[in-house]
C-alpha atoms as a PDB file:
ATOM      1  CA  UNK A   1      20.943  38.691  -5.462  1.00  0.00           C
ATOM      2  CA  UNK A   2      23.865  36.921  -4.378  1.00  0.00           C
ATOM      3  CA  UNK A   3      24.534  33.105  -3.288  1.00  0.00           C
ATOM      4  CA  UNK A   4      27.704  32.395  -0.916  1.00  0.00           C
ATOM      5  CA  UNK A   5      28.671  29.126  -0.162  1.00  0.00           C
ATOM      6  CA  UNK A   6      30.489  26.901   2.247  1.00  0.00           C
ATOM      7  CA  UNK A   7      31.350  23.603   0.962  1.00  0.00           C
ATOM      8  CA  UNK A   8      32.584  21.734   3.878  1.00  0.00           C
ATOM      9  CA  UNK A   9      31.683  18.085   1.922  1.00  0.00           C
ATOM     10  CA  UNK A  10      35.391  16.723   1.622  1.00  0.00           C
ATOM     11  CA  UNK A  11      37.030  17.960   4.526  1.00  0.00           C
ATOM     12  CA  UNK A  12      36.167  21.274   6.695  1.00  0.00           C
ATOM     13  CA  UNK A  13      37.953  24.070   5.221  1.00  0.00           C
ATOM     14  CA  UNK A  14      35.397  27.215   6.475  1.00  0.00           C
ATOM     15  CA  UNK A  15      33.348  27.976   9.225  1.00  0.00           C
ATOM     16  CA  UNK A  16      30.202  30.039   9.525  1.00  0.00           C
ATOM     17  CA  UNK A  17      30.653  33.242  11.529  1.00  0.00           C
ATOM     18  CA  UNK A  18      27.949  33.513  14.635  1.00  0.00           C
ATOM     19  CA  UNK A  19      25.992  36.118  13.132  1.00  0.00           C
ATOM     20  CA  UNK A  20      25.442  34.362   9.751  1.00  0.00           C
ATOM     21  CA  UNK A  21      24.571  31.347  11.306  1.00  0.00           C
ATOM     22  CA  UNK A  22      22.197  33.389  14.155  1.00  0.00           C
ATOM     23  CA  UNK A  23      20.688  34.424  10.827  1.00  0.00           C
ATOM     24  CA  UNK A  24      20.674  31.099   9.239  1.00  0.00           C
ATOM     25  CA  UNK A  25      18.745  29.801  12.548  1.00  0.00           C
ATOM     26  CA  UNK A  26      16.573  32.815  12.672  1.00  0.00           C
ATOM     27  CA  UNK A  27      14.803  31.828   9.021  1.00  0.00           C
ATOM     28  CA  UNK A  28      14.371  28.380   9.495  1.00  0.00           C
ATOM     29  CA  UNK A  29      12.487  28.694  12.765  1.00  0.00           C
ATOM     30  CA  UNK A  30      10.772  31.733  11.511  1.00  0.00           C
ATOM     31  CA  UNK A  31       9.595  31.000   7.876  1.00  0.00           C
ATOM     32  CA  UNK A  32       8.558  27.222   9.341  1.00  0.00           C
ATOM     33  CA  UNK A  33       5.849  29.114  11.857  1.00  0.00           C
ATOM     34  CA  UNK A  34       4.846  31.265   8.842  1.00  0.00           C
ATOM     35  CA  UNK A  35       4.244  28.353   6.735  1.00  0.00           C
ATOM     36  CA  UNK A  36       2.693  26.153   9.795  1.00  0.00           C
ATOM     37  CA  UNK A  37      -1.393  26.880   8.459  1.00  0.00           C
ATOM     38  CA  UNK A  38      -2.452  24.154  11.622  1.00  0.00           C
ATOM     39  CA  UNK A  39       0.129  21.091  10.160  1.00  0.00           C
ATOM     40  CA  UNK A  40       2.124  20.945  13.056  1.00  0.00           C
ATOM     41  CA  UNK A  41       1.207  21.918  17.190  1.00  0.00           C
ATOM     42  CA  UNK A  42       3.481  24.673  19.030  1.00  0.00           C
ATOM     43  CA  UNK A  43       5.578  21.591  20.768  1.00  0.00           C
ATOM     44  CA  UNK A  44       5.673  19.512  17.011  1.00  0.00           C
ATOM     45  CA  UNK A  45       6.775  23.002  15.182  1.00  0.00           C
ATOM     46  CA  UNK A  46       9.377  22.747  18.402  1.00  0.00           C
ATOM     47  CA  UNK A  47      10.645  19.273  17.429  1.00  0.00           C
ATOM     48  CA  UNK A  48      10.478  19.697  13.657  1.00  0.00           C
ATOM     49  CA  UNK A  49      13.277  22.669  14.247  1.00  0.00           C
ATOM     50  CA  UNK A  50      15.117  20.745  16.715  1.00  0.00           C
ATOM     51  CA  UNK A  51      18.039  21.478  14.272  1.00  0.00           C
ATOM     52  CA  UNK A  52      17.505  24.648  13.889  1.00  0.00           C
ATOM     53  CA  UNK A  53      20.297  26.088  17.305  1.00  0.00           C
ATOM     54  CA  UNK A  54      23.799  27.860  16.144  1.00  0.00           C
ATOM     55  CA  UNK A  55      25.301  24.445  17.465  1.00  0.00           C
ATOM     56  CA  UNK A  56      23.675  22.444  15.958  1.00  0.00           C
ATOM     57  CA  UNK A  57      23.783  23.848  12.222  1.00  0.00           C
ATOM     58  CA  UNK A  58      27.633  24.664  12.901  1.00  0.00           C
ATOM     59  CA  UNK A  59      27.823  20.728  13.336  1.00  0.00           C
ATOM     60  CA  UNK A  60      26.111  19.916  10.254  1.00  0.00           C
ATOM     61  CA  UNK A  61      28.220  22.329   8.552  1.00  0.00           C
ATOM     62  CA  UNK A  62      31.446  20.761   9.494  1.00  0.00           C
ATOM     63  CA  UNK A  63      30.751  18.006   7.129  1.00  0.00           C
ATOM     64  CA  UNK A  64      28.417  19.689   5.082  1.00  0.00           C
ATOM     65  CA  UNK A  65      26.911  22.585   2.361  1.00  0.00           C
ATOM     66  CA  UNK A  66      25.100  25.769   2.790  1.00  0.00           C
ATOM     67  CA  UNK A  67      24.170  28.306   0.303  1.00  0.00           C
ATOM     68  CA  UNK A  68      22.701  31.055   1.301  1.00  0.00           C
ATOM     69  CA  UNK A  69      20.931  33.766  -1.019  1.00  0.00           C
ATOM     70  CA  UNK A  70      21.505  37.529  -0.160  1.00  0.00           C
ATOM     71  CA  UNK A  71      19.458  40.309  -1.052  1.00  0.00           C
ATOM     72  CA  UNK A  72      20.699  43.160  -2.797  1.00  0.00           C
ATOM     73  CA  UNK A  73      21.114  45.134   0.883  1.00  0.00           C
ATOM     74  CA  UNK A  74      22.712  42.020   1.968  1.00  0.00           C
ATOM     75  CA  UNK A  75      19.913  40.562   3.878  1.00  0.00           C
ATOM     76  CA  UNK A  76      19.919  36.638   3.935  1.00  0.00           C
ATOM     77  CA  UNK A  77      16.638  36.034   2.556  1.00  0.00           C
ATOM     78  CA  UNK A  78      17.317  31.971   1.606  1.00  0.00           C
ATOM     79  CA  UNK A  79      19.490  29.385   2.216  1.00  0.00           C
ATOM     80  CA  UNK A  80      19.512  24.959   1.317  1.00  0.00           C
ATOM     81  CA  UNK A  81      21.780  22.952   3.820  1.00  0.00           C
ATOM     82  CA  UNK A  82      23.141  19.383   2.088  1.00  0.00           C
ATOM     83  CA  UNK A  83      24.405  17.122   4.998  1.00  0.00           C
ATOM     84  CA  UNK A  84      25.474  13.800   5.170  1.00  0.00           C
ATOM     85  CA  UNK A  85      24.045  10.721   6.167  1.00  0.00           C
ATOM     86  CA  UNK A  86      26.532   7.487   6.060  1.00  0.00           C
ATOM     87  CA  UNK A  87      27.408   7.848   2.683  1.00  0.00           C
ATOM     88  CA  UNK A  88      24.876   9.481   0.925  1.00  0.00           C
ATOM     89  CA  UNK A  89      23.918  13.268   1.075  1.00  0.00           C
ATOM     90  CA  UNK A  90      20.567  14.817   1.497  1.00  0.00           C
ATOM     91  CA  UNK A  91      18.814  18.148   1.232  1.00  0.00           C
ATOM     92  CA  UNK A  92      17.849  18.722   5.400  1.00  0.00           C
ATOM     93  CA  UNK A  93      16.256  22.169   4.677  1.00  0.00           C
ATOM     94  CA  UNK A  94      15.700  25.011   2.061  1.00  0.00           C
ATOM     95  CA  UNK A  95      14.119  28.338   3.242  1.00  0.00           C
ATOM     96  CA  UNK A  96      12.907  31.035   1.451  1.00  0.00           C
ATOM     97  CA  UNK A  97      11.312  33.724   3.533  1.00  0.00           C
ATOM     98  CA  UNK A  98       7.953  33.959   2.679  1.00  0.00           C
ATOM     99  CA  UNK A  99       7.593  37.383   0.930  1.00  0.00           C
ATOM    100  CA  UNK A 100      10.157  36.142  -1.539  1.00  0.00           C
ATOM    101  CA  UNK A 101       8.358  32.967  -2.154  1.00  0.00           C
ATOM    102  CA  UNK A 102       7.275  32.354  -5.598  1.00  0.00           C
ATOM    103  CA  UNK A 103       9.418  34.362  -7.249  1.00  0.00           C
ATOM    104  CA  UNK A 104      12.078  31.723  -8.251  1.00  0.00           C
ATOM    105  CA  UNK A 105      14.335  31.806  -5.410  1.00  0.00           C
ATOM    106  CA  UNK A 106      13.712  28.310  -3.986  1.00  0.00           C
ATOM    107  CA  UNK A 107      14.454  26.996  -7.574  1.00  0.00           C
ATOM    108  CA  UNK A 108      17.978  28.977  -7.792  1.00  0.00           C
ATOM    109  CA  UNK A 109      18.545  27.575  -4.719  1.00  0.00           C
ATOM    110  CA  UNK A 110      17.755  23.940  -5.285  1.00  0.00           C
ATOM    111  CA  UNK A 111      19.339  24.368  -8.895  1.00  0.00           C
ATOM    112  CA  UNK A 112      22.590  24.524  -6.398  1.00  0.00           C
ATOM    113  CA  UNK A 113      22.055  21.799  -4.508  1.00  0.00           C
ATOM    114  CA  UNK A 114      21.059  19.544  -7.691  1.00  0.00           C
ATOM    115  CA  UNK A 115      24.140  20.990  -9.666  1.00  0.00           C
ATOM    116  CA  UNK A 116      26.042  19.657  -6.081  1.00  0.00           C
ATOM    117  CA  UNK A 117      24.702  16.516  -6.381  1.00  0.00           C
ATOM    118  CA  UNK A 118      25.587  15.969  -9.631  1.00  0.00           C
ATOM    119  CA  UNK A 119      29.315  17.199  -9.276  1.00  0.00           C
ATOM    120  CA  UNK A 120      29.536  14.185  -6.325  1.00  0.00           C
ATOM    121  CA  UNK A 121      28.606  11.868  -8.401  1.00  0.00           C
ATOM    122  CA  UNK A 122      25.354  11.135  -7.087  1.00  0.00           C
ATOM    123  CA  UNK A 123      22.392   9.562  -8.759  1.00  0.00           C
ATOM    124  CA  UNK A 124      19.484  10.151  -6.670  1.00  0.00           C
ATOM    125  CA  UNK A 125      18.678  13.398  -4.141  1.00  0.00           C
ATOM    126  CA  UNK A 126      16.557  13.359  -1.721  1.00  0.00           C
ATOM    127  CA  UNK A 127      14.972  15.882   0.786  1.00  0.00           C
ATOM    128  CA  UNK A 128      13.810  16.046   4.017  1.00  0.00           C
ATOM    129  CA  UNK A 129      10.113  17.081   3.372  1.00  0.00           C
ATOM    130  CA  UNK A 130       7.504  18.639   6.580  1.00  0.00           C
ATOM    131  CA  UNK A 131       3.976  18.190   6.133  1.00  0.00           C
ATOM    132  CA  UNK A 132       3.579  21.865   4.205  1.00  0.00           C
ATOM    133  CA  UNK A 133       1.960  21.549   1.055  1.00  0.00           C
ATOM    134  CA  UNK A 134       3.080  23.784  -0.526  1.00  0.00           C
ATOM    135  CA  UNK A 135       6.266  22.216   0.400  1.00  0.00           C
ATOM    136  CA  UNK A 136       5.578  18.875  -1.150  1.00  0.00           C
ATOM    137  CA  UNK A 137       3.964  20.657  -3.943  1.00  0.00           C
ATOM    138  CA  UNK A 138       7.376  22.600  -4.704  1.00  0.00           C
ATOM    139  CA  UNK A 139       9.567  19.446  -4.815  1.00  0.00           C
ATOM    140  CA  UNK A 140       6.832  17.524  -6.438  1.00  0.00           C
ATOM    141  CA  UNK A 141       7.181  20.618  -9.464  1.00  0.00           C
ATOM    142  CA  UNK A 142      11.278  19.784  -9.260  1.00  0.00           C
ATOM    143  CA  UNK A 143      10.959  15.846 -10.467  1.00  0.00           C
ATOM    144  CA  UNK A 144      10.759  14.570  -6.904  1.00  0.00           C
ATOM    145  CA  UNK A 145       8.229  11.726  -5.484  1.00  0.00           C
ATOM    146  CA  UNK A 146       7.547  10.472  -2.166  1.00  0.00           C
ATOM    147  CA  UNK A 147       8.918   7.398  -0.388  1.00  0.00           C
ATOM    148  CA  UNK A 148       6.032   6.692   2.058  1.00  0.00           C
ATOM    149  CA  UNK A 149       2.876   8.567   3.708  1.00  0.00           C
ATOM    150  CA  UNK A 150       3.480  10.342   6.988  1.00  0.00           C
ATOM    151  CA  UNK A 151       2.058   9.072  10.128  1.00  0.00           C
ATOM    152  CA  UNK A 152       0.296  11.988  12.621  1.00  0.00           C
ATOM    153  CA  UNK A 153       3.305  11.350  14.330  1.00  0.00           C
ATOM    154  CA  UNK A 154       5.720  11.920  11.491  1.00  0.00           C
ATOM    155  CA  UNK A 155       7.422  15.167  11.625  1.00  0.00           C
ATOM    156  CA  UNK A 156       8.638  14.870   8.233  1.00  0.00           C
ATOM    157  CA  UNK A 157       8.617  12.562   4.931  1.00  0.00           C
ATOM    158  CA  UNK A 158      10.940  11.520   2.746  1.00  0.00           C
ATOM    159  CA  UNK A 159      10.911  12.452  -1.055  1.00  0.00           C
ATOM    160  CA  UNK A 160      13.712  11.560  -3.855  1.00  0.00           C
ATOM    161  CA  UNK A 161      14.203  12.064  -7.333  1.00  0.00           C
ATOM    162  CA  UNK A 162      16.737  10.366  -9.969  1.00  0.00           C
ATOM    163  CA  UNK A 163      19.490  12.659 -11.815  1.00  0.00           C
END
């Protein structure tokens, strides 16, 4: 396994080529309908990946940090994006795709992002959650706790966690 990383945080100094980021966009909207068990309608899964387009994540990534996790044949099989928000930074997604799920590649990849944090000088993370379980139930097993209960309308909670 491999992690590469573009740390764009204090100042844009690399890009993402188009067919990393096609791939990048490819495993969020695909691992969020394998996870979808009935959480979220076609036209909510639709909105809760409204972030998920090649513009879009380039955007993000001007300002912002993705690590992605390669497999040994160089197949992108995870990746956490860190973007800003006014001053503070939070965790917008982390993927795994789901035949590498529970096998410690989510934590490797959060490790990152925490170990991020930390370098920043940050106090506090916190993460864009959707309404998967086993989503919550992953950053609940990482420290974190929720800010408030999502409405049916709510795409997504909040969670947070002090370091």
């Amino acid at each position: 396994m491999k992690i590469k990383v573009i740390d764009n945080l204090k100042g844009k100094t690399e890009s993402l080529s188009q067919s990393k980021v096609d791939k990048v966009v490819a495993l969020i909207r695909k691992n969020t309908q394998d996870v979808n068990q009935g959480e979220y309608r076609p036209d909510d899964l639709e909105r809760l990946n409204d972030f998920a387009t090649p513009e879009k994540i380039q955007k993000e990534l001007e300002r912002g940090y993705l690590a992605m996790l390669f497999n040994d044949e160089k197949d992108l099989i995870g990746c956490a994006l860190v973007v800003r928000r006014g001053i503070r930074l939070i965790i917008k997604t982390l993927q795994v795709k789901t035949v590498y799920c529970r096998k410690g590649y989510g934590s490797l990849l959060y490790k990152h992002c925490e170990s991020l944090f930390e370098q920043m000088g940050m106090n506090e993370i916190e993460v864009e959650v959707p309404k998967f379980p086993r989503s919550e139930a992953f950053y609940r097993s990482h420290g974190f706790v929720k800010t408030g209960n999502p409405t049916q309308r709510d795409l997504r909670f909040a969670m947070f966690k002090y370091i």
